[in-house]
N, C-alpha and C. Protein backbone atom coordinates (compact mmCIF):
# COMPACT_ATOMS: atom_id res chain seq x y z
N UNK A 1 -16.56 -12.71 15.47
CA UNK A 1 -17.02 -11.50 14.80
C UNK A 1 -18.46 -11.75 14.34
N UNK A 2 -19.34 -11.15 14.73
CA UNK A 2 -21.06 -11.07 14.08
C UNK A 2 -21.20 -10.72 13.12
N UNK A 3 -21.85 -11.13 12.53
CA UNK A 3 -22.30 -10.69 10.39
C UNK A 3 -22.62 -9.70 10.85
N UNK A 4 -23.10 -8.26 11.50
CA UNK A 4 -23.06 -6.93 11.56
C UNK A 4 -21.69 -6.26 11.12
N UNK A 5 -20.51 -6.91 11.95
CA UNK A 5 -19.25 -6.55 11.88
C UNK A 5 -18.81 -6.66 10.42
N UNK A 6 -18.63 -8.09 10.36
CA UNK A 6 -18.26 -8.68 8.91
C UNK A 6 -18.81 -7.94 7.51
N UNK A 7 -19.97 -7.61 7.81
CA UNK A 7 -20.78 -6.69 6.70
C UNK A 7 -19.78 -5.53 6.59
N UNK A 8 -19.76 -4.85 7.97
CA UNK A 8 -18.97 -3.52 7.85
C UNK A 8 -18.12 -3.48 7.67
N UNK A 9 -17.06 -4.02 7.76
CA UNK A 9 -15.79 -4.49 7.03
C UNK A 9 -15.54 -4.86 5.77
N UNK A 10 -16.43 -5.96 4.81
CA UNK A 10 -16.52 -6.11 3.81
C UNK A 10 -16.99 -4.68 3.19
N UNK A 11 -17.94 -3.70 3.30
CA UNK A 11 -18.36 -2.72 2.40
C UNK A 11 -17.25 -1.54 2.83
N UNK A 12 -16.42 -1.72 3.84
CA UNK A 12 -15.72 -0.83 4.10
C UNK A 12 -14.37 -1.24 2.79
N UNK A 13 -13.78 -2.73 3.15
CA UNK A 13 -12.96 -2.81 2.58
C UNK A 13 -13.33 -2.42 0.60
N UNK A 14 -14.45 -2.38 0.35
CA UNK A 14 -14.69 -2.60 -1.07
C UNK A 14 -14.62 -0.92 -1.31
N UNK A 15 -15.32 0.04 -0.68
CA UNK A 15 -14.94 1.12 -0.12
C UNK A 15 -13.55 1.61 -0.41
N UNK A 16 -12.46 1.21 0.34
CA UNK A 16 -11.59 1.20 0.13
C UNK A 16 -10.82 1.16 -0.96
N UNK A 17 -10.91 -0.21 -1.38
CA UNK A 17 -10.18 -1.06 -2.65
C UNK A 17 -10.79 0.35 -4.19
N UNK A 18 -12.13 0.57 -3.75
CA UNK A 18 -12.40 1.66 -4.64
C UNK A 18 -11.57 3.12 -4.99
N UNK A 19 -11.23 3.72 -3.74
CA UNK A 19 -10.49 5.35 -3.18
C UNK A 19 -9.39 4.63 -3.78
N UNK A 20 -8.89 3.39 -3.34
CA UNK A 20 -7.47 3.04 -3.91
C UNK A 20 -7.30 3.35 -5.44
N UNK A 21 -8.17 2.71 -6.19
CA UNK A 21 -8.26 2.69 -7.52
C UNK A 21 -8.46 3.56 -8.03
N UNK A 22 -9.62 4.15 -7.55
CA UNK A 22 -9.53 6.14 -7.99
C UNK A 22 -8.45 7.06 -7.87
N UNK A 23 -8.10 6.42 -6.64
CA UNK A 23 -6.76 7.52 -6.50
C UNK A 23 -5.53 7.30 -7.34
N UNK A 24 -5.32 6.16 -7.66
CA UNK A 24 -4.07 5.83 -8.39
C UNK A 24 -4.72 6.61 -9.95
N UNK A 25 -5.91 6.16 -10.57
CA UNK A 25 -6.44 6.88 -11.86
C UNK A 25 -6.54 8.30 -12.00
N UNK A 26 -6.69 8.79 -10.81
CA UNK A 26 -6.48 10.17 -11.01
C UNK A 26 -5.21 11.10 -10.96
N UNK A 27 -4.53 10.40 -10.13
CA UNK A 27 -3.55 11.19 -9.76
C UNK A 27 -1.91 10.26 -10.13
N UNK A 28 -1.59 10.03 -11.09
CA UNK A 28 -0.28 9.93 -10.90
C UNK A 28 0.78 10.52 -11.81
N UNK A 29 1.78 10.77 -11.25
CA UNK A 29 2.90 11.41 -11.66
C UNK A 29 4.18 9.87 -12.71
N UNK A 30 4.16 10.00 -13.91
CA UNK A 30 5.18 8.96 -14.49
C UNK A 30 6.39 9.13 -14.38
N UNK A 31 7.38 8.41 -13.91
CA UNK A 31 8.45 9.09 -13.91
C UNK A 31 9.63 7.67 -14.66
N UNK A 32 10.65 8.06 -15.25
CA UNK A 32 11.68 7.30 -15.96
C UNK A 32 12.20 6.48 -15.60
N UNK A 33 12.51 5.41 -16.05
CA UNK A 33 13.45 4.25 -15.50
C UNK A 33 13.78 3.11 -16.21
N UNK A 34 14.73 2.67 -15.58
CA UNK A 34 15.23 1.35 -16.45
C UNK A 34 14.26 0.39 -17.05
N UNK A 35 13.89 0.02 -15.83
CA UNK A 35 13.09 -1.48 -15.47
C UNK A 35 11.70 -0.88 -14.90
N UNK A 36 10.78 -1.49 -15.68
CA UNK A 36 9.07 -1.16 -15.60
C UNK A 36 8.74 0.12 -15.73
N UNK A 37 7.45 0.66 -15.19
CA UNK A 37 7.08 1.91 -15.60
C UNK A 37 6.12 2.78 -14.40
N UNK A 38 7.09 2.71 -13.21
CA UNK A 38 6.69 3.57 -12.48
C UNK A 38 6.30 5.00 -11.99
N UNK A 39 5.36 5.13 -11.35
CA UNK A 39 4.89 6.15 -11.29
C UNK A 39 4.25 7.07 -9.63
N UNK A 40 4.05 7.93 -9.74
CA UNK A 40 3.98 8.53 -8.52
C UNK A 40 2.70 8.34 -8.33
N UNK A 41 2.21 7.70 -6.82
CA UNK A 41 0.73 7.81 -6.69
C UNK A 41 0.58 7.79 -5.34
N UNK A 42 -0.60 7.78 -5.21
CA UNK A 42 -1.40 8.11 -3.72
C UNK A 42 -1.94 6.37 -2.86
N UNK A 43 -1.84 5.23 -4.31
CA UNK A 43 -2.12 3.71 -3.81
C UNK A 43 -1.46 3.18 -2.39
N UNK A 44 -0.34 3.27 -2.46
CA UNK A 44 -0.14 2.52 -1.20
C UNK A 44 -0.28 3.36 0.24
N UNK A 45 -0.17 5.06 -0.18
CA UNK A 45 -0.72 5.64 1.41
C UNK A 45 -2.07 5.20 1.57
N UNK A 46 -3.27 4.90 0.95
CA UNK A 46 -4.76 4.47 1.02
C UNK A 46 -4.37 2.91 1.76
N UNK A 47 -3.54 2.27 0.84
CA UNK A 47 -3.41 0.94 1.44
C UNK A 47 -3.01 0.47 2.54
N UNK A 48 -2.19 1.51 2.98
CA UNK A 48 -1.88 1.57 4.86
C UNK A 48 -2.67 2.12 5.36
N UNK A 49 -3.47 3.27 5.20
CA UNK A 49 -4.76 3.08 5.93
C UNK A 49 -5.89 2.50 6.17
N UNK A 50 -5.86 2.09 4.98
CA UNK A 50 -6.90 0.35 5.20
C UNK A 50 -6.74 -0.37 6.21
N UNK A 51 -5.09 -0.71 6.00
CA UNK A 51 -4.84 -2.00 6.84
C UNK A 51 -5.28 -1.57 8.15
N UNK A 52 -4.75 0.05 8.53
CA UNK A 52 -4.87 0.02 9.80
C UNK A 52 -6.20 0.13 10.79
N UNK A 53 -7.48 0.71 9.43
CA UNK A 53 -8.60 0.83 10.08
C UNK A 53 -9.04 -0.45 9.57
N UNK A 54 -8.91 -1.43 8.80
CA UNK A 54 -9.88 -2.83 9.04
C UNK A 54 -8.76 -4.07 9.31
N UNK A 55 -7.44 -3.57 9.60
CA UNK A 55 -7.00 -4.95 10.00
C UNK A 55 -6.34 -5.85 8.88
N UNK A 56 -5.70 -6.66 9.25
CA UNK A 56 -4.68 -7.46 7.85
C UNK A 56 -5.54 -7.53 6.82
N UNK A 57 -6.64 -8.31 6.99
CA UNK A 57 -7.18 -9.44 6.25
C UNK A 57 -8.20 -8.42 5.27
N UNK A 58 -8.97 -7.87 5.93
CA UNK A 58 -9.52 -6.82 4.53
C UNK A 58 -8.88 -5.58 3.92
N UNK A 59 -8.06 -4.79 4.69
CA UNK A 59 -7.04 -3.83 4.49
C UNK A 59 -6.32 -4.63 3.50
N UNK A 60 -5.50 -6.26 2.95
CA UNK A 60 -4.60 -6.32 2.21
C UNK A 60 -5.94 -6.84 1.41
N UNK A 61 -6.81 -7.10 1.32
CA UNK A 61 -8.26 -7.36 0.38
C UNK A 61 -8.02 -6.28 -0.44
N UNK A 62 -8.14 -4.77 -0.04
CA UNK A 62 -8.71 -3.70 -0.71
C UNK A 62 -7.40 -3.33 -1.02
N UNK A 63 -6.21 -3.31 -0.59
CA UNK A 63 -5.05 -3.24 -1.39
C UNK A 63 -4.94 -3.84 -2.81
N UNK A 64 -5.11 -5.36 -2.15
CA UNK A 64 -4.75 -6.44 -3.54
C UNK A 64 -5.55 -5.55 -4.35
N UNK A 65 -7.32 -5.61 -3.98
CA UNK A 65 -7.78 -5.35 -5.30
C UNK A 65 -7.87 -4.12 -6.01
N UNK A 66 -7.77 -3.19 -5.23
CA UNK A 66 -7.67 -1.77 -5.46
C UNK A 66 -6.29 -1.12 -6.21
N UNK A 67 -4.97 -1.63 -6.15
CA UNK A 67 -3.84 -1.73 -6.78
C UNK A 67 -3.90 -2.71 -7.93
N UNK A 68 -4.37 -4.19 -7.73
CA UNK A 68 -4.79 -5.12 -8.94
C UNK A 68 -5.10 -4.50 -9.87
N UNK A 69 -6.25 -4.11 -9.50
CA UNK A 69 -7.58 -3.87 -10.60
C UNK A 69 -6.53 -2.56 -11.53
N UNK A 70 -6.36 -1.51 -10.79
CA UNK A 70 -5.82 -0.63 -11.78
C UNK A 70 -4.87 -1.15 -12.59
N UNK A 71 -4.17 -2.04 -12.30
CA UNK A 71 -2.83 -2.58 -12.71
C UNK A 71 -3.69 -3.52 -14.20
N UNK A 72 -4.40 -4.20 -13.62
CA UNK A 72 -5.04 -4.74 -14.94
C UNK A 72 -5.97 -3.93 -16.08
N UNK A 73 -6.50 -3.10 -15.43
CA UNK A 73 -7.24 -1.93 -16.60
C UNK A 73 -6.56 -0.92 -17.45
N UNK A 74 -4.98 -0.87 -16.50
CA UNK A 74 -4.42 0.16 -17.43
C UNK A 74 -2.62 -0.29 -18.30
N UNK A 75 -2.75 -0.90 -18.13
CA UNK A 75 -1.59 -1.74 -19.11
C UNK A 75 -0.48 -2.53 -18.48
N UNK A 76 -0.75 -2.84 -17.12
CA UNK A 76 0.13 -3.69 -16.43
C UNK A 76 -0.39 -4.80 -16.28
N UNK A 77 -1.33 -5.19 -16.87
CA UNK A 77 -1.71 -6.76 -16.69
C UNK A 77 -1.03 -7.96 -16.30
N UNK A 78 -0.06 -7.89 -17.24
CA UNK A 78 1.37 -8.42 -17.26
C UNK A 78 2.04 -9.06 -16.03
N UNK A 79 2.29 -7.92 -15.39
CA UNK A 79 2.76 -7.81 -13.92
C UNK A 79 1.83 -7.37 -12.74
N UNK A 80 0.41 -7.27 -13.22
CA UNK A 80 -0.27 -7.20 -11.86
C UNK A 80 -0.11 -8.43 -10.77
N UNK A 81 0.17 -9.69 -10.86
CA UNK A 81 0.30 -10.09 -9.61
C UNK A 81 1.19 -10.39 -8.96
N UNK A 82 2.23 -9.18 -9.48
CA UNK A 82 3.63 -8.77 -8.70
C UNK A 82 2.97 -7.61 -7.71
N UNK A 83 2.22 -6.74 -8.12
CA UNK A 83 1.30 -5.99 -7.39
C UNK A 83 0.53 -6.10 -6.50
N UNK A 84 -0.23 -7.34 -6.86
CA UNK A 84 -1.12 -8.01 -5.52
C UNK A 84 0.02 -8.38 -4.41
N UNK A 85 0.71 -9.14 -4.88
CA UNK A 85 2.23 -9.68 -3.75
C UNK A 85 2.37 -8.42 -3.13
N UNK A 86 2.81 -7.39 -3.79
CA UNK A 86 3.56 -6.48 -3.24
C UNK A 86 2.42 -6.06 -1.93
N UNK A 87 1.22 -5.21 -2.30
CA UNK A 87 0.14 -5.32 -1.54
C UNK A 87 -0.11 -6.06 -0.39
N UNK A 88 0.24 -7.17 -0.75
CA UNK A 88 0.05 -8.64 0.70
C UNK A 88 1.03 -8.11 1.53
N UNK A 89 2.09 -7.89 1.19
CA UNK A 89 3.34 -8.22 1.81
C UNK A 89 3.11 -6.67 2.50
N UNK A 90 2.87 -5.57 1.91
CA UNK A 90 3.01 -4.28 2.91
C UNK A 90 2.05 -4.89 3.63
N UNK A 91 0.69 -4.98 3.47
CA UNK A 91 -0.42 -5.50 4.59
C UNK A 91 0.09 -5.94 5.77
N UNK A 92 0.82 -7.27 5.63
CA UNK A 92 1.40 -7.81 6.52
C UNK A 92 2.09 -7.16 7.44
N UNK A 93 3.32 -6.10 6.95
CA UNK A 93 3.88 -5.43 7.38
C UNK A 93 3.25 -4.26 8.47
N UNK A 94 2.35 -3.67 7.90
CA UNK A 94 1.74 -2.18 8.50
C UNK A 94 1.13 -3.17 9.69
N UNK A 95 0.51 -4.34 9.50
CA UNK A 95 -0.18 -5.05 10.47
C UNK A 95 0.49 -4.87 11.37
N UNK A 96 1.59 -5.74 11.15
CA UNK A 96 2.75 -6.50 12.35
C UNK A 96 3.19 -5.17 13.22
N UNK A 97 3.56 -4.21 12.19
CA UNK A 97 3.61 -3.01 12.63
C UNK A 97 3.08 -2.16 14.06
N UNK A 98 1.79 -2.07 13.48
CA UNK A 98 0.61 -1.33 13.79
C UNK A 98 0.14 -2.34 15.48
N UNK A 99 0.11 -3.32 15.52
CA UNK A 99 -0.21 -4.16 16.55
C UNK A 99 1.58 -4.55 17.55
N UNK A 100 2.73 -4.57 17.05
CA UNK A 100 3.63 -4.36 17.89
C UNK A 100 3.77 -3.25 19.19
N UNK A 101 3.29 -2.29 18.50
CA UNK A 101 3.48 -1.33 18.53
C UNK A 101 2.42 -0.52 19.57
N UNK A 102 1.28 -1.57 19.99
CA UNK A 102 -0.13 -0.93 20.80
C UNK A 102 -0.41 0.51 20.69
N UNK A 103 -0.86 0.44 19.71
CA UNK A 103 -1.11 1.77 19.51
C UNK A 103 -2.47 2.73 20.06
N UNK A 104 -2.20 3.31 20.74
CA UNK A 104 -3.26 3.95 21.26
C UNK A 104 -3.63 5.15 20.55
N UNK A 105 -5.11 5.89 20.51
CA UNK A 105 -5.60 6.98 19.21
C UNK A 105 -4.74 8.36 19.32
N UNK A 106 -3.58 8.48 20.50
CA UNK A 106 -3.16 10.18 20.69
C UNK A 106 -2.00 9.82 21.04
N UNK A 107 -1.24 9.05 20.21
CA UNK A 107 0.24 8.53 20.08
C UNK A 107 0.88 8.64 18.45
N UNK A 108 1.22 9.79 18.21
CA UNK A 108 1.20 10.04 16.95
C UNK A 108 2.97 9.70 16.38
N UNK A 109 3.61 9.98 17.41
CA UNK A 109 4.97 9.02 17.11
C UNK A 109 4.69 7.96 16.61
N UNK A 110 4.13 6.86 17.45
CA UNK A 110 3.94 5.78 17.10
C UNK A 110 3.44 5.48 15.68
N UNK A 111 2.41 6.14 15.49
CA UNK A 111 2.42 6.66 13.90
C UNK A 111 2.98 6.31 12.73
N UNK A 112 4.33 7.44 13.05
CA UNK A 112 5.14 7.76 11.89
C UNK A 112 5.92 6.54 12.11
N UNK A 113 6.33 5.70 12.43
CA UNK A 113 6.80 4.30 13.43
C UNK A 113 5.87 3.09 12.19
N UNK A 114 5.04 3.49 12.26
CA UNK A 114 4.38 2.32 11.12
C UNK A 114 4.62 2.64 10.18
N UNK A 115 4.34 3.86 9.66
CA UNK A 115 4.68 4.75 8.30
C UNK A 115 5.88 4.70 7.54
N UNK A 116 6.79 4.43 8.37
CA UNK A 116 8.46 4.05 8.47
C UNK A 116 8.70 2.92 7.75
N UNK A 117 7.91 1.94 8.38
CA UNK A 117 7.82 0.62 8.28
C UNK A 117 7.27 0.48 6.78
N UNK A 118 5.85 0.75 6.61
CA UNK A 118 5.26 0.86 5.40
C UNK A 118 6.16 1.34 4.21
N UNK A 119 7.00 2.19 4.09
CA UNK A 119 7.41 3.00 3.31
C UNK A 119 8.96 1.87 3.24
N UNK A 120 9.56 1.76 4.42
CA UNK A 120 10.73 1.05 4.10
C UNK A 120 10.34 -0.68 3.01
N UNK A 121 9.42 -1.11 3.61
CA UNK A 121 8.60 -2.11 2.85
C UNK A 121 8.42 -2.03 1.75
N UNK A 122 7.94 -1.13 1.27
CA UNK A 122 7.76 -1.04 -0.29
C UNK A 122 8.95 -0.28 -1.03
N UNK A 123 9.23 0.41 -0.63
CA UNK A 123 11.34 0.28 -1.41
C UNK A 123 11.80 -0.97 -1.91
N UNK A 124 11.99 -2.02 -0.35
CA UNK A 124 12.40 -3.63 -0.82
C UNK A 124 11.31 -4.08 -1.86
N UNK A 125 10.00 -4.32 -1.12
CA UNK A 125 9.26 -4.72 -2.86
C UNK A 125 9.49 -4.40 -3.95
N UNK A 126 9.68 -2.88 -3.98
CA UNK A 126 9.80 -2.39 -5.48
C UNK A 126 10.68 -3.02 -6.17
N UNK A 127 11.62 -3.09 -5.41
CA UNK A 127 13.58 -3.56 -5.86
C UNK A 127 12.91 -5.02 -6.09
N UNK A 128 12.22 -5.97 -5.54
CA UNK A 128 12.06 -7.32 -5.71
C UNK A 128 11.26 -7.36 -7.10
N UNK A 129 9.78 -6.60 -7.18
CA UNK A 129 8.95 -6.77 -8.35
C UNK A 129 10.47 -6.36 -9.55
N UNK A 130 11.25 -5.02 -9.81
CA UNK A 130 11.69 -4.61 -10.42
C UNK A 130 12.78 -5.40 -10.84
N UNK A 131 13.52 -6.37 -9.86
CA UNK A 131 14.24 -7.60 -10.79
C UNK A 131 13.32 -8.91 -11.29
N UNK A 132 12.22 -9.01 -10.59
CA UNK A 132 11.65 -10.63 -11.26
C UNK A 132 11.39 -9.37 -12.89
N UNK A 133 10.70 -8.35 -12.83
CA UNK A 133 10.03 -7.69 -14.15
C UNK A 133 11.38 -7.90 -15.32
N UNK A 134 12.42 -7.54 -14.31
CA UNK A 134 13.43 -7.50 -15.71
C UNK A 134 13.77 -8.98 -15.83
N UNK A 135 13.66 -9.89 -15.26
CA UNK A 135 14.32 -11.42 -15.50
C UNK A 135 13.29 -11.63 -16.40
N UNK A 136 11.69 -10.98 -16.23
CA UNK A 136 10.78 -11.61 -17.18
C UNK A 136 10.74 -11.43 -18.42
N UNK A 137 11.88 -10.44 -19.00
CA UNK A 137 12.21 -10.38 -20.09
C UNK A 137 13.07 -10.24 -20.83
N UNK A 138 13.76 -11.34 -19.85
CA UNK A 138 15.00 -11.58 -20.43
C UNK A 138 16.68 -11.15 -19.90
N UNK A 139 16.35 -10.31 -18.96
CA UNK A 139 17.34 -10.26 -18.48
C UNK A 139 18.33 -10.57 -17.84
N UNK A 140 19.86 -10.58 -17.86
CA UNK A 140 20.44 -11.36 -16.95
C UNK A 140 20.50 -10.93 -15.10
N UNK A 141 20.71 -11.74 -14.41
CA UNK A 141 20.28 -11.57 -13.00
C UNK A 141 20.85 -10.10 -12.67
N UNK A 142 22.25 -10.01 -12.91
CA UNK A 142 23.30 -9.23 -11.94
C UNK A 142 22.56 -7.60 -12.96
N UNK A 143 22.67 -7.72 -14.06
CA UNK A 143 21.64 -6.49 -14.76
C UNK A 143 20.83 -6.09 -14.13
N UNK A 144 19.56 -7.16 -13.78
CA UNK A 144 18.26 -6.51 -13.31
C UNK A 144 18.50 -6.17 -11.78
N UNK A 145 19.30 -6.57 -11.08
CA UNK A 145 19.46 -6.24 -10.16
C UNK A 145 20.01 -4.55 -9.84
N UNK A 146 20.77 -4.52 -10.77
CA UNK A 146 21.42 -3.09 -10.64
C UNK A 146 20.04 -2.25 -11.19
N UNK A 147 19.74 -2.78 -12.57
CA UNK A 147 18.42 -1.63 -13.44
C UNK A 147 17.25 -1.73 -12.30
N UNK A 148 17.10 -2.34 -11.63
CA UNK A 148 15.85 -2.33 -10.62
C UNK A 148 16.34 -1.54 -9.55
N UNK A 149 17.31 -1.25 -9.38
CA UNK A 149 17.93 -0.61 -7.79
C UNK A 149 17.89 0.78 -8.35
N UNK A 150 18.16 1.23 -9.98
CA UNK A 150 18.33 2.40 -10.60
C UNK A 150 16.89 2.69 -10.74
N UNK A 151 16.11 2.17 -10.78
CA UNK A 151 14.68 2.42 -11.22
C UNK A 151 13.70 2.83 -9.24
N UNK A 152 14.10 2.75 -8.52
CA UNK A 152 13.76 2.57 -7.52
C UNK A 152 13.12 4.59 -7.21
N UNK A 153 13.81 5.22 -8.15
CA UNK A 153 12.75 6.96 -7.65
C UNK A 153 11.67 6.80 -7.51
N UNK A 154 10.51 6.57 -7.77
CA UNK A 154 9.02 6.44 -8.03
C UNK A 154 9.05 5.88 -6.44
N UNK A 155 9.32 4.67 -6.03
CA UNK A 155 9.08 4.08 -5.21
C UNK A 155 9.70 4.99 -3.54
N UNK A 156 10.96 5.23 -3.99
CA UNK A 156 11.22 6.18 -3.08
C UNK A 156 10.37 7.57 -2.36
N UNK A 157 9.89 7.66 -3.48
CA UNK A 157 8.89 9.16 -3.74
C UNK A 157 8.01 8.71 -2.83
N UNK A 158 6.91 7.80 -3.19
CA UNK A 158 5.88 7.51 -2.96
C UNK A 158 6.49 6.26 -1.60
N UNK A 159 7.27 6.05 -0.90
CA UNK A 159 7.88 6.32 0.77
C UNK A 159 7.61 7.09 1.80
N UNK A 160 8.47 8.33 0.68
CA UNK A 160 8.33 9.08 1.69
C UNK A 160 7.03 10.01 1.95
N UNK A 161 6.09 10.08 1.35
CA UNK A 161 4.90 10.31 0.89
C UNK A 161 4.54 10.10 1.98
N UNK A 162 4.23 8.71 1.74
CA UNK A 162 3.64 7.88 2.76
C UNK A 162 3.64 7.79 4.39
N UNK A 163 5.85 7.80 4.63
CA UNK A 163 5.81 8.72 5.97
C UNK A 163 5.42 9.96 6.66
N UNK A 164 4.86 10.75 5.44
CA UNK A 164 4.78 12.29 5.78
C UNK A 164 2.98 12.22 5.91
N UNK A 165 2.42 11.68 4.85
CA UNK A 165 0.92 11.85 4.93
C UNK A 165 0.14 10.54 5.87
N UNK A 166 0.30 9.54 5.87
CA UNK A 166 -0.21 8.36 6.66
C UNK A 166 -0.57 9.13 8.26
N UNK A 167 0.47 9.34 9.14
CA UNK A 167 -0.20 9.63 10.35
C UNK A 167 -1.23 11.09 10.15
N UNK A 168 -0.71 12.08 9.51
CA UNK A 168 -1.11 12.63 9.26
C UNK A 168 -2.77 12.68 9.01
N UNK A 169 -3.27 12.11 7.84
CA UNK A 169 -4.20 11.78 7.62
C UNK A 169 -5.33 10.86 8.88
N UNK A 170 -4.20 9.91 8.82
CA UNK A 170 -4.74 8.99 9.71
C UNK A 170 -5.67 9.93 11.00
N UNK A 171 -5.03 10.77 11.72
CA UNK A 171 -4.98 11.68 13.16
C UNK A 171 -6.77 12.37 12.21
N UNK A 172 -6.73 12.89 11.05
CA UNK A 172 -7.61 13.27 10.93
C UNK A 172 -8.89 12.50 10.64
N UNK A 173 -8.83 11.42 9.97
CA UNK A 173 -9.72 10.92 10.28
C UNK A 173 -10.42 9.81 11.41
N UNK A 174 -9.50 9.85 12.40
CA UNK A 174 -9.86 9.56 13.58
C UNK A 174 -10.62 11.04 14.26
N UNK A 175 -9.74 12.04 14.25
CA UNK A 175 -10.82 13.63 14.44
C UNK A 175 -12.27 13.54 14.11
N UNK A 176 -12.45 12.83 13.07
CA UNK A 176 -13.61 12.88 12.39
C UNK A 176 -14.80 12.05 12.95
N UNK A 177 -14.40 10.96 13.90
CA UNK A 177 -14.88 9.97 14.34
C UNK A 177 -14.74 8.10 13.39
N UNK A 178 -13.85 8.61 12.17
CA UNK A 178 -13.08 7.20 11.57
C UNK A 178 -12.27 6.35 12.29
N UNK A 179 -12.42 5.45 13.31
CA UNK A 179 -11.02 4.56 13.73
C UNK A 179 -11.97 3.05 13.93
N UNK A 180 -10.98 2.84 14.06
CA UNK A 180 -11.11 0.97 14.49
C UNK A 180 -11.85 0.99 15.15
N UNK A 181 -11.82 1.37 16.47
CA UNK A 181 -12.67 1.07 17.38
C UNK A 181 -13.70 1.26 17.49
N UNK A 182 -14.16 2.45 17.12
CA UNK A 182 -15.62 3.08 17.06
C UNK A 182 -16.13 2.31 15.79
N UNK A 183 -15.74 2.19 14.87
CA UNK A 183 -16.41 1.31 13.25
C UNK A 183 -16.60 0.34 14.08
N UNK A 184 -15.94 -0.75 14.38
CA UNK A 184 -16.11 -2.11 14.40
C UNK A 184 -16.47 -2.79 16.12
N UNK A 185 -17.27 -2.05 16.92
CA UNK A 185 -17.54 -2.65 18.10
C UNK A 185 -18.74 -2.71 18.34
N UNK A 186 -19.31 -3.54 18.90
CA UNK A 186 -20.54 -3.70 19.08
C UNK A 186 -21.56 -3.01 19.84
């Protein structure tokens, strides 16, 4: 990769990690639960489109920090680097995804196919952050397991979100002239 590329990627991903952070500050919906204090947001559909227009490695960059950062400015400090994890781990996912899958720009099944993926991914995270959160304070295992599985709406929400708007979006800003290929080739 040439420091032309690398540049564009880095200001893309920071780019990114930014819309992430804005978007979660502007827009979220709180909703009730056992275990932690989830809420409805727009973070992880941004964070699958990261991954998919810059690729694992800066896409889960601008996740980590773009989900981090809010998590630390607004009262989850605590548990922000259950957040970064969580972040890594969809990255990984939409990746593995997104490249199984050869995706070509006017294959929009294929799409909703990552979106699937993304969204089923962060359900299991949620359920994982939502029992270590309750063990971290004290709870007994077989408890947090159930209060984290009960707490799981927010995460569900913001799933299916994600399956419905990701290709969606995605299709348009490839319309626009936004994709992988055209950003990052020489």
């Amino acid at each position: 990769m040439g420091k032309s590329e690398q540049l564009k990627k880095i200001v893309f991903a920071g780019l990114f990690a930014a819309i992430i952070f804005v978007g979660i500050s502007m827009l979220r919906i709180p909703l009730p639960a056992i275990v932690g204090r989830p809420f409805i947001h727009f973070g992880n559909i941004l964070t699958v489109l990261a991954v998919m227009f810059l690729g694992f490695g800066y896409g889960a960059a601008a996740g980590a920090i773009g989900l981090g950062l809010f998590d630390i400015l607004n009262g989850y400090a605590a548990t922000s680097w259950l957040t970064i994890i969580e972040a890594i781990i969809l990255a990984a996912m939409v990746s593995w995804s997104y490249k199984s899958i050869h995706y070509e720009e006017d294959e929009l099944g294929k799409l909703y196919w990552v979106s699937l993926v993304a969204g089923l991914t962060k359900i299991v995270t949620s359920w994982c952050t939502g029992v270590i959160e309750a063990l971290m304070v004290g709870t007994a295992l077989n408890v947090a397991v159930i209060g984290a599985f009960t707490s799981l709406l927010a995460a569900t929400i913001n799933s299916i979100a994600c399956f419905v708007l990701v290709p969606l979006i995605y299709r348009v800003l490839v319309g626009v002239g936004f994709s992988r290929q055209r950003l990052f080739t020489a």
